[in-house]
C-alpha atoms as a PDB file:
ATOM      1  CA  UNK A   1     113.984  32.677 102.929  1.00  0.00           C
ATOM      2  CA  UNK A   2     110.856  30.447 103.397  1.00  0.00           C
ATOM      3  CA  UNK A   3     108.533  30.153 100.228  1.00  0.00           C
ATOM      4  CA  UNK A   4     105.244  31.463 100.135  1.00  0.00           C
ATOM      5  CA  UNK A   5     102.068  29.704  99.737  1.00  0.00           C
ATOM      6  CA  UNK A   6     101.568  31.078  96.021  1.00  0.00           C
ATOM      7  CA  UNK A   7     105.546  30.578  95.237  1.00  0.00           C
ATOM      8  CA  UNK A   8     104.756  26.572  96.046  1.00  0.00           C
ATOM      9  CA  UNK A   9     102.014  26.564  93.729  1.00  0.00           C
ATOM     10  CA  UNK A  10     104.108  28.007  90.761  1.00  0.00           C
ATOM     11  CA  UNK A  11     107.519  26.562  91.766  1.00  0.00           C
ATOM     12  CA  UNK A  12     106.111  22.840  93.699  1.00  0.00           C
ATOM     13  CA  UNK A  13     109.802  21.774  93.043  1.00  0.00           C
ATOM     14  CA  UNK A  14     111.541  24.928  94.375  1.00  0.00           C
ATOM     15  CA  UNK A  15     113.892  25.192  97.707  1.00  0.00           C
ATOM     16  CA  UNK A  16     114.006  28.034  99.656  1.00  0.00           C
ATOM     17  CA  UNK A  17     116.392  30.026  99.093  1.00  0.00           C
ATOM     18  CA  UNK A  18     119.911  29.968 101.480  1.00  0.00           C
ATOM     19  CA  UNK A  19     120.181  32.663 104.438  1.00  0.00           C
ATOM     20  CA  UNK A  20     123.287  34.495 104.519  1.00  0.00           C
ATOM     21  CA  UNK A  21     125.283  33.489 108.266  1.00  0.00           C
ATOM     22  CA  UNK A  22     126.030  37.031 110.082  1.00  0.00           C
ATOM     23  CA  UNK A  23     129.852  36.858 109.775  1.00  0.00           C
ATOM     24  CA  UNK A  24     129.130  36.737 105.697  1.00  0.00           C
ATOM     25  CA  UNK A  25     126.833  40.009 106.158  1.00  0.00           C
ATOM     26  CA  UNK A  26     129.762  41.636 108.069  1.00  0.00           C
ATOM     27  CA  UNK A  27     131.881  41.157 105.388  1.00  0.00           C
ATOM     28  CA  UNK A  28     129.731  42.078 102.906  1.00  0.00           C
ATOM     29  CA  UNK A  29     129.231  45.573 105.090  1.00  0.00           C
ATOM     30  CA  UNK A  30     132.818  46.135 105.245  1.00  0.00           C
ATOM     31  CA  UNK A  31     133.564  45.561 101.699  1.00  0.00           C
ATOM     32  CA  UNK A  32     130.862  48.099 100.854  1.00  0.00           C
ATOM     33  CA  UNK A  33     132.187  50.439 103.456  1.00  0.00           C
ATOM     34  CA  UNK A  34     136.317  49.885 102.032  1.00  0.00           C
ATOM     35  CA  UNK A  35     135.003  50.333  98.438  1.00  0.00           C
ATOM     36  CA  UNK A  36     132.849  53.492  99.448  1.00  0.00           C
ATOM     37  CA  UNK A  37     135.796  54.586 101.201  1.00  0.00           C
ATOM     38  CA  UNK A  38     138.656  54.411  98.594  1.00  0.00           C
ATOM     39  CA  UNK A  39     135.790  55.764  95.648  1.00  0.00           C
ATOM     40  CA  UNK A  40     135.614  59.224  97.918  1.00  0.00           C
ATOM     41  CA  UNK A  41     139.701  59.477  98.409  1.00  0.00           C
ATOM     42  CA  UNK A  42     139.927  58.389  94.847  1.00  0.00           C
ATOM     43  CA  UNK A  43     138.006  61.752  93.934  1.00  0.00           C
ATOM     44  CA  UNK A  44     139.927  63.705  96.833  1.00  0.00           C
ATOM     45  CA  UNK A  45     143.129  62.950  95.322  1.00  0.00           C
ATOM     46  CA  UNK A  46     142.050  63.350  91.564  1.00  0.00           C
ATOM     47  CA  UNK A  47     140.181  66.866  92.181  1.00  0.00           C
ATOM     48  CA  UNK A  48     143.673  67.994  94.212  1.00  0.00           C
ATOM     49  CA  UNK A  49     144.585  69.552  90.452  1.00  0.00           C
ATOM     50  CA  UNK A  50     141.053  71.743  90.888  1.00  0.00           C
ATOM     51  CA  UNK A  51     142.648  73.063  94.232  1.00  0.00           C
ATOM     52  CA  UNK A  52     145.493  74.115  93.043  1.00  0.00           C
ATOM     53  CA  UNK A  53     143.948  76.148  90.215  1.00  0.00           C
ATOM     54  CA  UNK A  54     141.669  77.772  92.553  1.00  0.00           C
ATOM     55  CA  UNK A  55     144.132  78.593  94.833  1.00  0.00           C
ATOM     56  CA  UNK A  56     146.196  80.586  92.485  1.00  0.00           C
ATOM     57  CA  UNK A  57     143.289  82.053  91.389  1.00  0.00           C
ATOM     58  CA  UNK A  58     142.008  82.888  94.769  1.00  0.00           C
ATOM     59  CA  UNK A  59     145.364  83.992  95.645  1.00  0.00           C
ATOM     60  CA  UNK A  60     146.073  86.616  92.782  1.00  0.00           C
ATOM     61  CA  UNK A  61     142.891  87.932  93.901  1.00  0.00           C
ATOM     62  CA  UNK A  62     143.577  88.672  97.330  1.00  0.00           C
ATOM     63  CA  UNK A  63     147.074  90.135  96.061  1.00  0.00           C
ATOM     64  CA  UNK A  64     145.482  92.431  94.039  1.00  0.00           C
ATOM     65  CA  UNK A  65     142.912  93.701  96.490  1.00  0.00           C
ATOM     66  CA  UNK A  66     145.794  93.403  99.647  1.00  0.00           C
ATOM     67  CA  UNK A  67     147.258  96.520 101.162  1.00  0.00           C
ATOM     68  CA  UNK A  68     150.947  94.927 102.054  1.00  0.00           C
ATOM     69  CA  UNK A  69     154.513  96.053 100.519  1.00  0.00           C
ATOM     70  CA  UNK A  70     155.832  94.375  97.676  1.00  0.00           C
ATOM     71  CA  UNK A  71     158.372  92.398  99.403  1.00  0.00           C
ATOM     72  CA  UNK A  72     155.762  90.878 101.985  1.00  0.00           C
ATOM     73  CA  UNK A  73     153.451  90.282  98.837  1.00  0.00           C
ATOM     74  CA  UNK A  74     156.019  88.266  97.341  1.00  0.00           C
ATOM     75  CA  UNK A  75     157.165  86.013 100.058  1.00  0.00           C
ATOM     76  CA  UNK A  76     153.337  85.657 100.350  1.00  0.00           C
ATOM     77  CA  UNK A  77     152.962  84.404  96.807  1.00  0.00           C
ATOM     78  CA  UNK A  78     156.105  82.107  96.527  1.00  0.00           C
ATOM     79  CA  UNK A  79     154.789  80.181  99.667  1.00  0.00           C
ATOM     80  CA  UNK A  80     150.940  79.981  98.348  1.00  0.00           C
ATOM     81  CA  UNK A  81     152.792  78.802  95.383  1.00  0.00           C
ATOM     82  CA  UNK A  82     155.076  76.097  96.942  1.00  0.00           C
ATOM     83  CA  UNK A  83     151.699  74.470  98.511  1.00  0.00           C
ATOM     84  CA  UNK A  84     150.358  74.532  94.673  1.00  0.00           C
ATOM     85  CA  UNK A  85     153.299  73.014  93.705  1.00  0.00           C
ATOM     86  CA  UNK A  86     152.713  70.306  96.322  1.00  0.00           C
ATOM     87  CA  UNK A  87     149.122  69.538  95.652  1.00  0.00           C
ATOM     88  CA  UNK A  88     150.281  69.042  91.623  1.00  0.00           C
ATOM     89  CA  UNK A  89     153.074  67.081  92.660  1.00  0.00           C
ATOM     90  CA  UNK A  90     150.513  64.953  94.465  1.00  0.00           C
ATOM     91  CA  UNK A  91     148.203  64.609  91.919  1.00  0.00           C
ATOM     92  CA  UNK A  92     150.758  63.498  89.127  1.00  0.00           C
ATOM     93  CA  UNK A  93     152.474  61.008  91.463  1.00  0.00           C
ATOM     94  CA  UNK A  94     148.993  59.474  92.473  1.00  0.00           C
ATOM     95  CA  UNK A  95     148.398  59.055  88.358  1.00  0.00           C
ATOM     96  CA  UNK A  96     151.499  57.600  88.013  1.00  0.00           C
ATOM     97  CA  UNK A  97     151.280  54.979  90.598  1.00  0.00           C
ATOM     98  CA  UNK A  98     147.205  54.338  90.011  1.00  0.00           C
ATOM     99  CA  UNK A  99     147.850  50.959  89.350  1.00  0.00           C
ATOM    100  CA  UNK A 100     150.682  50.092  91.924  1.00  0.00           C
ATOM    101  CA  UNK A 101     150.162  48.247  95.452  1.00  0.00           C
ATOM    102  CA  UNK A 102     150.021  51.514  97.402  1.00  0.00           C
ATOM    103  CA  UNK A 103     146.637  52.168  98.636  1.00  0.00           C
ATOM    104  CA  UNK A 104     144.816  55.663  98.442  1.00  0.00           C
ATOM    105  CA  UNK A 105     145.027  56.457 102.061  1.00  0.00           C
ATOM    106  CA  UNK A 106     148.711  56.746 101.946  1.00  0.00           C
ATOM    107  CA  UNK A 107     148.391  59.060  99.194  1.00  0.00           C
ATOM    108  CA  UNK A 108     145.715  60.868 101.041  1.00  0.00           C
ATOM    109  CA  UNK A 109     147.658  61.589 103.537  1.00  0.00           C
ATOM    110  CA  UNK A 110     150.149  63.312 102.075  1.00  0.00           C
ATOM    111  CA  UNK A 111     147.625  65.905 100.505  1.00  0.00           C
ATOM    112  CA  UNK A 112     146.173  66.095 103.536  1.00  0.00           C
ATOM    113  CA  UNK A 113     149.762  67.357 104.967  1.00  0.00           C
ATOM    114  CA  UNK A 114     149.880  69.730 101.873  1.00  0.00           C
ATOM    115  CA  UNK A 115     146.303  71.115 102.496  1.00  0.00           C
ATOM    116  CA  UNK A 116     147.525  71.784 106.528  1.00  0.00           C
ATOM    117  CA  UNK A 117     150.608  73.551 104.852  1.00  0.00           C
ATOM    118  CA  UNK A 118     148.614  75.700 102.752  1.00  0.00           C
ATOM    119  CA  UNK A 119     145.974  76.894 105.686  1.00  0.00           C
ATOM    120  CA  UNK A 120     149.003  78.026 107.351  1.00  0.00           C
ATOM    121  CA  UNK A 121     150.285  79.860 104.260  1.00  0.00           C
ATOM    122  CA  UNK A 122     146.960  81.450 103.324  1.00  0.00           C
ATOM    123  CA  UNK A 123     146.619  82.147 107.100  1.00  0.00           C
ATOM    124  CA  UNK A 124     149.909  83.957 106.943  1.00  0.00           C
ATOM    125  CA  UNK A 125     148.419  86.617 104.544  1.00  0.00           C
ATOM    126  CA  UNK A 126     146.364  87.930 106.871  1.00  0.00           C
ATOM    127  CA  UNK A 127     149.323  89.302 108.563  1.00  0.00           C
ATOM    128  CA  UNK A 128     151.652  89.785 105.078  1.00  0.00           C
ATOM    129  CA  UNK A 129     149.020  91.549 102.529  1.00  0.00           C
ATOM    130  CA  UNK A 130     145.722  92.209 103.768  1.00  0.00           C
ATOM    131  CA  UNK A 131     145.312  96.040 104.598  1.00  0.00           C
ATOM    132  CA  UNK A 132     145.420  96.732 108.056  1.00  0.00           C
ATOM    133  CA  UNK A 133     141.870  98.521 108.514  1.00  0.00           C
ATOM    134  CA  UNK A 134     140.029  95.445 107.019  1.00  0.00           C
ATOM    135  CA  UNK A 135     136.496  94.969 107.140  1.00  0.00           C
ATOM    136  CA  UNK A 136     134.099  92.547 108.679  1.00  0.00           C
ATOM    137  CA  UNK A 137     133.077  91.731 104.899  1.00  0.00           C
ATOM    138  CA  UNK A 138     136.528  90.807 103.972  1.00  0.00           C
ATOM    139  CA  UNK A 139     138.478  89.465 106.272  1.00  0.00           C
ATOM    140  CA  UNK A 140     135.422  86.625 106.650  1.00  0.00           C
ATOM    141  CA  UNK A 141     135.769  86.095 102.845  1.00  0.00           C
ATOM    142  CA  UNK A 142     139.604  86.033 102.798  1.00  0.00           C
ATOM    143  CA  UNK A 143     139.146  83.091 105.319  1.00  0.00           C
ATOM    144  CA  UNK A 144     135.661  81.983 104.147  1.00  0.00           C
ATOM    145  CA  UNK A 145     135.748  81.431 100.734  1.00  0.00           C
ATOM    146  CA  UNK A 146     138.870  78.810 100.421  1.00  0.00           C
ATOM    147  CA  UNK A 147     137.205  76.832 102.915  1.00  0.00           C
ATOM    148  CA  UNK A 148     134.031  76.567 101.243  1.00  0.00           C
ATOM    149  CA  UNK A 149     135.941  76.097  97.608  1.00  0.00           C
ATOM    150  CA  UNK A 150     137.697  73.101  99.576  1.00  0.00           C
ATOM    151  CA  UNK A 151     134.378  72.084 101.501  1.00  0.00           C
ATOM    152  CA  UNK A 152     132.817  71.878  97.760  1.00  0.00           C
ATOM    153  CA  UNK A 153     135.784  70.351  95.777  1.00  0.00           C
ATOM    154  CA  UNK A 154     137.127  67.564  98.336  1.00  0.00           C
ATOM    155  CA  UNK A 155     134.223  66.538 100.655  1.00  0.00           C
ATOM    156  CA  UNK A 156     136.892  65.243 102.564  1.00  0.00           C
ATOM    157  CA  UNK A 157     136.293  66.363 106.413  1.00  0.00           C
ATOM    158  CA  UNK A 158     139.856  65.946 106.953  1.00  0.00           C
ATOM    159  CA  UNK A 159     141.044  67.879 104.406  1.00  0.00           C
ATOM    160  CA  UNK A 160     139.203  70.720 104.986  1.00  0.00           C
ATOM    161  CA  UNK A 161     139.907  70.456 108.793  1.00  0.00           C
ATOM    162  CA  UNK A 162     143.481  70.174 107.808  1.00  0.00           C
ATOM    163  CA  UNK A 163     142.970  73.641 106.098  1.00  0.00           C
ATOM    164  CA  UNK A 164     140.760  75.166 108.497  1.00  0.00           C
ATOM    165  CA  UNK A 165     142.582  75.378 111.475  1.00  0.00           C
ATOM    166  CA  UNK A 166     145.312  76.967 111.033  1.00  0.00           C
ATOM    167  CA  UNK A 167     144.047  79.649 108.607  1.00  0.00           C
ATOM    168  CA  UNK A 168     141.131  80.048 110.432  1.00  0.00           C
ATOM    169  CA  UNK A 169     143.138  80.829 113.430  1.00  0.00           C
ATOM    170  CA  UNK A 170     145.756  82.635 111.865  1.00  0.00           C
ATOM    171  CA  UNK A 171     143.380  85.324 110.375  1.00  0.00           C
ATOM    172  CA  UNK A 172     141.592  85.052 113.781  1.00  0.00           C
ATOM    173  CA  UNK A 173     144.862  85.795 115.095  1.00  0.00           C
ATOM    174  CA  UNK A 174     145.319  88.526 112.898  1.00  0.00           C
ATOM    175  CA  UNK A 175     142.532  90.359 113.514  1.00  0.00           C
ATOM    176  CA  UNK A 176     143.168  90.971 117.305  1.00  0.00           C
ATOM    177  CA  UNK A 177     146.478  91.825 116.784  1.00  0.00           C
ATOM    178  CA  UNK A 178     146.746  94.559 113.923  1.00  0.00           C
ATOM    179  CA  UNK A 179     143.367  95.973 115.563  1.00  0.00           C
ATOM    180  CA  UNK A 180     141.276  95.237 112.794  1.00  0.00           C
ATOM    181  CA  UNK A 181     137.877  97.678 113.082  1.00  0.00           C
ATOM    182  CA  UNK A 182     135.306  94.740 113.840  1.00  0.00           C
ATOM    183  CA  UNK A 183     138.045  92.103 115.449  1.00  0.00           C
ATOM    184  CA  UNK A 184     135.272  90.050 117.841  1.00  0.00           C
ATOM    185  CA  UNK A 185     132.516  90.129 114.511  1.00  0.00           C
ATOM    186  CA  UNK A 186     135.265  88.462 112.374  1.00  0.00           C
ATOM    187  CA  UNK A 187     135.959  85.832 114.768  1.00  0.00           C
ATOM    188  CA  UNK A 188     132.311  85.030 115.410  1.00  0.00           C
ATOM    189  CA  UNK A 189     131.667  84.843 111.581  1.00  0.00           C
ATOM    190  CA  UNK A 190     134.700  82.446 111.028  1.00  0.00           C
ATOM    191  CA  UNK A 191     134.261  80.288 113.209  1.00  0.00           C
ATOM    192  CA  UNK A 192     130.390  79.765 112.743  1.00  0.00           C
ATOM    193  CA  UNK A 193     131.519  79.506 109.209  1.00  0.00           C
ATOM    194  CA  UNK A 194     134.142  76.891 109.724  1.00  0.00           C
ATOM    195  CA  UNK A 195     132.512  74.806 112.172  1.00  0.00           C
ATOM    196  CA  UNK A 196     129.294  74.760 110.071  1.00  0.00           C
ATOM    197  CA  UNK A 197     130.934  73.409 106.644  1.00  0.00           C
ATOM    198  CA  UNK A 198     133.397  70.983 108.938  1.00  0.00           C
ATOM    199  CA  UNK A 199     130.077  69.474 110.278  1.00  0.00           C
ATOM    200  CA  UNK A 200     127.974  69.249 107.330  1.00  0.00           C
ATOM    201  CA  UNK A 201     130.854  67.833 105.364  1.00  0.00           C
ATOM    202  CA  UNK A 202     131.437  65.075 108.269  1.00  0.00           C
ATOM    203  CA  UNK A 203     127.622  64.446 107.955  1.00  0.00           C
ATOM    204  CA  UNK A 204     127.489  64.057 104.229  1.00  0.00           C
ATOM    205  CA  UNK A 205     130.783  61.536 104.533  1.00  0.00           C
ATOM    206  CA  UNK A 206     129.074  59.092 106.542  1.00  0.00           C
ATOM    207  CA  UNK A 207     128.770  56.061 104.383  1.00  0.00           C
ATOM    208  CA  UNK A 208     125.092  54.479 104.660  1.00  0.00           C
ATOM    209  CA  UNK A 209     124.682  50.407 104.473  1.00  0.00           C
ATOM    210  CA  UNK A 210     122.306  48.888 101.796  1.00  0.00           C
ATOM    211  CA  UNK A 211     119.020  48.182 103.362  1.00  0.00           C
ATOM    212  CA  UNK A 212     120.121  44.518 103.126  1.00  0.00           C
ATOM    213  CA  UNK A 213     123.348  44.739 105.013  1.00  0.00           C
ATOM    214  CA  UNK A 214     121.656  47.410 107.945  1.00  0.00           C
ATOM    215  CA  UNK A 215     119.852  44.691 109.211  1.00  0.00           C
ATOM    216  CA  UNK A 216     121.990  42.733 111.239  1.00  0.00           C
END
């Protein structure tokens, strides 16, 4: 950094000040970026304990508002349950081994797995215990309102994704086949929904350089 005319006059003895060589900038950027990264799956993996609570919540809900027998109600609940089980599991094996050598990402990966289980067990109620004249208002909360919990809780794009698809399509699924009054409305609705929280959550995730480290 040259020195101005006024910094000579206070400082006649200064030197200017070293610039940084490009290759040290790069690895200043991807420091920032690995830090930035393993601060967000840091959070993923310690607000996995808030998912599972809200799923069991969000669960006993839809259990007491569902229309299906009490044998398809409980094979329902012991399989929401398992995936609850999984993202606790997660959660107190991450704490126990949060100062060990294994990275987040491996960790976040197998939540991720239990978050793809659970959109396929939550997507499985729409065929075991919702009624089977549901309407539009319902069947795009039942597949609506874990995703934006999840969208909320995690700001993790693949998380949610992980969840998404397969409940998403399972209650899409659903709604064709058991003739559900306002089929081609609930499909529209979910997957505006889902596409719109997958993209503003991949948005928000991008991780912006200093001003410093931008200009390369």
């Amino acid at each position: 950094m040259a020195l101005t005319e006024d910094d000579n006059i206070l400082h006649p003895h200064a030197k200017p000040l070293p610039v940084l060589p490009l290759d040290a900038l790069d690895r200043l950027a991807r420091l920032h970026a690995e830090t930035s990264q393993a601060s967000r799956l840091a959070m993923l993996l310690r607000n996995s304990i808030h998912a599972a609570s809200l799923f069991m919540l969000m669960g006993s809900c839809v259990l007491l508002l569902g229309g299906g027998t009490m044998g398809r109600n409980f094979l329902w609940a012991v399989s929401i349950l398992a995936g609850v089980m999984g993202l606790v599991h997660s959660y107190i094996r991450t704490n126990a081994t949060a100062f060990g050598r294994a990275p987040f990402s491996v960790a976040a990966r197998a939540l991720r797995a239990t978050f793809l289980y659970m959109g396929l067990s939550w997507g499985m109620g729409a065929f075991l215990v919702l009624p089977p004249a549901l309407p539009a208002f319902e069947a795009i909360l039942f597949a609506g309102a874990p995703a934006l919990v999840l969208a909320l809780l995690l700001n993790d794009a693949k998380s949610l994704a992980a969840f998404q698809v397969p409940a998403g399509l399972l209650t899409i699924g659903a709604a064709f086949t058991l003739a559900w009054p306002h089929a081609a409305l609930d499909a529209l609705a979910i997957l505006g929904l889902h596409g719109g929280l997958f993209a503003a959550i991949a948005r928000h995730r991008r991780i912006p350089l200093p001003a410093g480290l931008a200009l390369r």
